[in-house]
C-alpha atoms as a PDB file:
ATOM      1  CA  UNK A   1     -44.131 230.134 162.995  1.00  0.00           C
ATOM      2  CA  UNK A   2     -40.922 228.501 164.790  1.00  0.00           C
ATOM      3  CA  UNK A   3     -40.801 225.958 161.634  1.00  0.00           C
ATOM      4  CA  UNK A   4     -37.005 227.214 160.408  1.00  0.00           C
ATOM      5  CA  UNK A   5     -38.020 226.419 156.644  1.00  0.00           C
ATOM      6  CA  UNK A   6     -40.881 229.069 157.167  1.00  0.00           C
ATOM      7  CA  UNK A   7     -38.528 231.258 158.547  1.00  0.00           C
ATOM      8  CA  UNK A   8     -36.326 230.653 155.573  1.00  0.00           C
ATOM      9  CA  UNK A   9     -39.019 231.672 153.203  1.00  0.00           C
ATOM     10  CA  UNK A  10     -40.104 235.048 154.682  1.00  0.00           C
ATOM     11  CA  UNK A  11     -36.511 236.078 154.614  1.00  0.00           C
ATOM     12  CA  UNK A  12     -36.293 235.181 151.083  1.00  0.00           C
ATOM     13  CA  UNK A  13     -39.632 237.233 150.190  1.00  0.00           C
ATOM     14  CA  UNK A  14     -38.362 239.588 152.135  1.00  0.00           C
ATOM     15  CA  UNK A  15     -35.080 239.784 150.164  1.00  0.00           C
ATOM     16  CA  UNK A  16     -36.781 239.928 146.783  1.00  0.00           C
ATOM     17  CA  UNK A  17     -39.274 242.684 147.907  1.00  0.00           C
ATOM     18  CA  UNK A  18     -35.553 245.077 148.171  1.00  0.00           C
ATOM     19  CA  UNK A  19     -34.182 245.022 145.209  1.00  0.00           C
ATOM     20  CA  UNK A  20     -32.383 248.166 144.807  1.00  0.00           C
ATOM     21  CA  UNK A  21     -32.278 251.026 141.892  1.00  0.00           C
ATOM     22  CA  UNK A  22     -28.420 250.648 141.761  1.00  0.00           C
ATOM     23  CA  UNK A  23     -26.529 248.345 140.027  1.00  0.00           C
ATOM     24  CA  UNK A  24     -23.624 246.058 140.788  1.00  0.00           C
ATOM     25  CA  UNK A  25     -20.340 246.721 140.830  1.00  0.00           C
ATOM     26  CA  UNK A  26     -17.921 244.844 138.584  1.00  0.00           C
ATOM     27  CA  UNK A  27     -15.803 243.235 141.236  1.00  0.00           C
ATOM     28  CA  UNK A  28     -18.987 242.180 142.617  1.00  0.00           C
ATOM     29  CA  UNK A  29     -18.854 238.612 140.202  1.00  0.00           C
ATOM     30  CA  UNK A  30     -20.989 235.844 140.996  1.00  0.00           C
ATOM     31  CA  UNK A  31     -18.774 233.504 142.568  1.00  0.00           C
ATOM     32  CA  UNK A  32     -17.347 236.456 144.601  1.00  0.00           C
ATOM     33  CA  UNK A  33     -21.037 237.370 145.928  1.00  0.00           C
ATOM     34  CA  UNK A  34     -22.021 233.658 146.724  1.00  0.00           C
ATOM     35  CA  UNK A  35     -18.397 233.422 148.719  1.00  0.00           C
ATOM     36  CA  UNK A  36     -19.732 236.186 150.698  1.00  0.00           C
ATOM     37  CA  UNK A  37     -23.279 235.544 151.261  1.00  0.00           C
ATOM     38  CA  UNK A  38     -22.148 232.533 152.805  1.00  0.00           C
ATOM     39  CA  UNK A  39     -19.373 234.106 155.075  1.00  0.00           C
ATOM     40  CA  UNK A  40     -21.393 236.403 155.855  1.00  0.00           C
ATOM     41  CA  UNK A  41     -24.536 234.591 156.916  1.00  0.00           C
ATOM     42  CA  UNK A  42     -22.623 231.961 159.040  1.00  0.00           C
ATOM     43  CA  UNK A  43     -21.140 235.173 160.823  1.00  0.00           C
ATOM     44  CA  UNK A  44     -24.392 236.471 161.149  1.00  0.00           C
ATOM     45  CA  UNK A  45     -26.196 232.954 162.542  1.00  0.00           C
ATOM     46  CA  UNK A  46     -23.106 232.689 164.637  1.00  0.00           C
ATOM     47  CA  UNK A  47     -23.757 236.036 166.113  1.00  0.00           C
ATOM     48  CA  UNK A  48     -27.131 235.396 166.322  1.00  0.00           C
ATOM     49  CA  UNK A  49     -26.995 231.922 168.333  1.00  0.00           C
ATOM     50  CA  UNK A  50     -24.367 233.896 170.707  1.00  0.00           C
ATOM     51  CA  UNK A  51     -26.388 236.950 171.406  1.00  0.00           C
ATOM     52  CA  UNK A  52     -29.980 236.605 170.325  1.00  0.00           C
ATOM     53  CA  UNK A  53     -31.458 233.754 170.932  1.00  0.00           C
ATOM     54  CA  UNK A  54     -33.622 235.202 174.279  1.00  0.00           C
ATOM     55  CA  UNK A  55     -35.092 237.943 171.962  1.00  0.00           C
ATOM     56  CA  UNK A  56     -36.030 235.457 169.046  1.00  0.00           C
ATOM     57  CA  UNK A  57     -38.574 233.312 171.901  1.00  0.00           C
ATOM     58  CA  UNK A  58     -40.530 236.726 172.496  1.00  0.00           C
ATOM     59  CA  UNK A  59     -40.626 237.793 168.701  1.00  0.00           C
ATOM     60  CA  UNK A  60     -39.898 234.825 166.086  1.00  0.00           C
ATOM     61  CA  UNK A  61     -40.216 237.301 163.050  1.00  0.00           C
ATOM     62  CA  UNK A  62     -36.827 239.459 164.264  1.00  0.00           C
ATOM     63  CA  UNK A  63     -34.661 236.314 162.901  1.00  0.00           C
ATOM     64  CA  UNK A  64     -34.439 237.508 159.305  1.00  0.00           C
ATOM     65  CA  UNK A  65     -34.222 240.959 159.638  1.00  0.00           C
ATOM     66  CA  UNK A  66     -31.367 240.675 162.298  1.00  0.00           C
ATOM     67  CA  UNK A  67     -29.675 238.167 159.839  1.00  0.00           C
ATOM     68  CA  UNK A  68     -29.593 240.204 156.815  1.00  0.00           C
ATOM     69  CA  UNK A  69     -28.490 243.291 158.606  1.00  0.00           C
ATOM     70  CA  UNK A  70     -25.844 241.242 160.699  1.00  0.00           C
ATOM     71  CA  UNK A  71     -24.681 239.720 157.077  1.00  0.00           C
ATOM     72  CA  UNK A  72     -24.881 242.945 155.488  1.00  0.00           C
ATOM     73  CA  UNK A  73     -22.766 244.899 158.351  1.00  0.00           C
ATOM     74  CA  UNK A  74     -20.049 242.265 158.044  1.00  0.00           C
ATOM     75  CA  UNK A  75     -19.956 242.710 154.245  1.00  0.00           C
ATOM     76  CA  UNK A  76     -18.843 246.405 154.558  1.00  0.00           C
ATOM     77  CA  UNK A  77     -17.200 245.809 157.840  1.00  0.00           C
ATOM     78  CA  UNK A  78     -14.594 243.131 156.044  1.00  0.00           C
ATOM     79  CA  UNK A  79     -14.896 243.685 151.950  1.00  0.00           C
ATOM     80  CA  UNK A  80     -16.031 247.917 152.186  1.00  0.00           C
ATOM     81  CA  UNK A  81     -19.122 247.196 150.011  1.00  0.00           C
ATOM     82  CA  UNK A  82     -22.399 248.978 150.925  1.00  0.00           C
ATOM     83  CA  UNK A  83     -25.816 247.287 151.453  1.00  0.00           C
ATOM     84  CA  UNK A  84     -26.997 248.661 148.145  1.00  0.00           C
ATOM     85  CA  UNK A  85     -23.545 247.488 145.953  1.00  0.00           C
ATOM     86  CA  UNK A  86     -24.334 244.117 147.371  1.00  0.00           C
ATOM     87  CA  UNK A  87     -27.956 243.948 147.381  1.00  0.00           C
ATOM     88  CA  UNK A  88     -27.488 244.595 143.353  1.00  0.00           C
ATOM     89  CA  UNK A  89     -25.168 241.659 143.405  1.00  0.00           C
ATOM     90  CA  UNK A  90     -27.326 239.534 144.979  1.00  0.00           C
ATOM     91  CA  UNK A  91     -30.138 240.564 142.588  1.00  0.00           C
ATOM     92  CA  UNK A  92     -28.256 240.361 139.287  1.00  0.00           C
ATOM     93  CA  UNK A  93     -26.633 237.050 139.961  1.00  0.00           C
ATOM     94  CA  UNK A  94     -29.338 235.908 141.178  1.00  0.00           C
ATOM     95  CA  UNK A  95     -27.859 234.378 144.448  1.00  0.00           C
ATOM     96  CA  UNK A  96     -30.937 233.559 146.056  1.00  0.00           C
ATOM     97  CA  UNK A  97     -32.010 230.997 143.759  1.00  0.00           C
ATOM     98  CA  UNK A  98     -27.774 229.331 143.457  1.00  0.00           C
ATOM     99  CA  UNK A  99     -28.311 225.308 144.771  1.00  0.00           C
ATOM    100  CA  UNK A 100     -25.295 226.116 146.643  1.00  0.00           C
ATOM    101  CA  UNK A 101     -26.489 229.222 148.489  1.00  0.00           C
ATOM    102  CA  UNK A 102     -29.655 227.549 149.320  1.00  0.00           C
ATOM    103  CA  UNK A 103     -28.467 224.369 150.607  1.00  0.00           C
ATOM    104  CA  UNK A 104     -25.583 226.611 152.634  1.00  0.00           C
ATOM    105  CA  UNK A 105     -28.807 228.619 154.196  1.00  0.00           C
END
């Protein structure tokens, strides 16, 4: 279960199984969203290597939770939007499924 592209895929299935009931705010455009997925998830992995690599050998599955809520926390920290404004983003532009977004991931 250490296989990172198997990792990759549970956080995605993960991702789609919380789409929210809100929807997106304006500002939130596409190119705007994918500009901060990808901030925020090299923030996050950064974070991650630094700080939680000891906890990821006893429990493999804590990776993509601790990810997304790293990402998400340094979405509101720097840009003020919530988890829910930018989980509606993410759904209606589809991020997920951008080339660029995936290949960045």
């Amino acid at each position: 279960m250490q296989d990172p592209s198997v990792q990759m895929e549970l956080f995605n299935l993960g991702i789609k199984m919380e789409q929210p009931a809100a929807k997106a705010p304006e500002e939130l455009v596409k190119a705007t969203v994918v500009d901060l997925v990808m901030q925020s998830n090299d923030h996050a992995f950064d974070l991650f290597k630094q700080e939680y690599l000891d906890v990821m050998q006893k429990d493999p599955m804590i990776m993509p939770v601790l990810i997304s809520a790293l990402a998400h926390d340094w979405v509101f920290k720097n840009h003020n939007w919530t988890e829910d404004q930018f989980k509606a983003a993410l759904f209606e532009h589809k991020i997920y499924d951008d080339p660029a977004v995936a290949q960045h991931m």
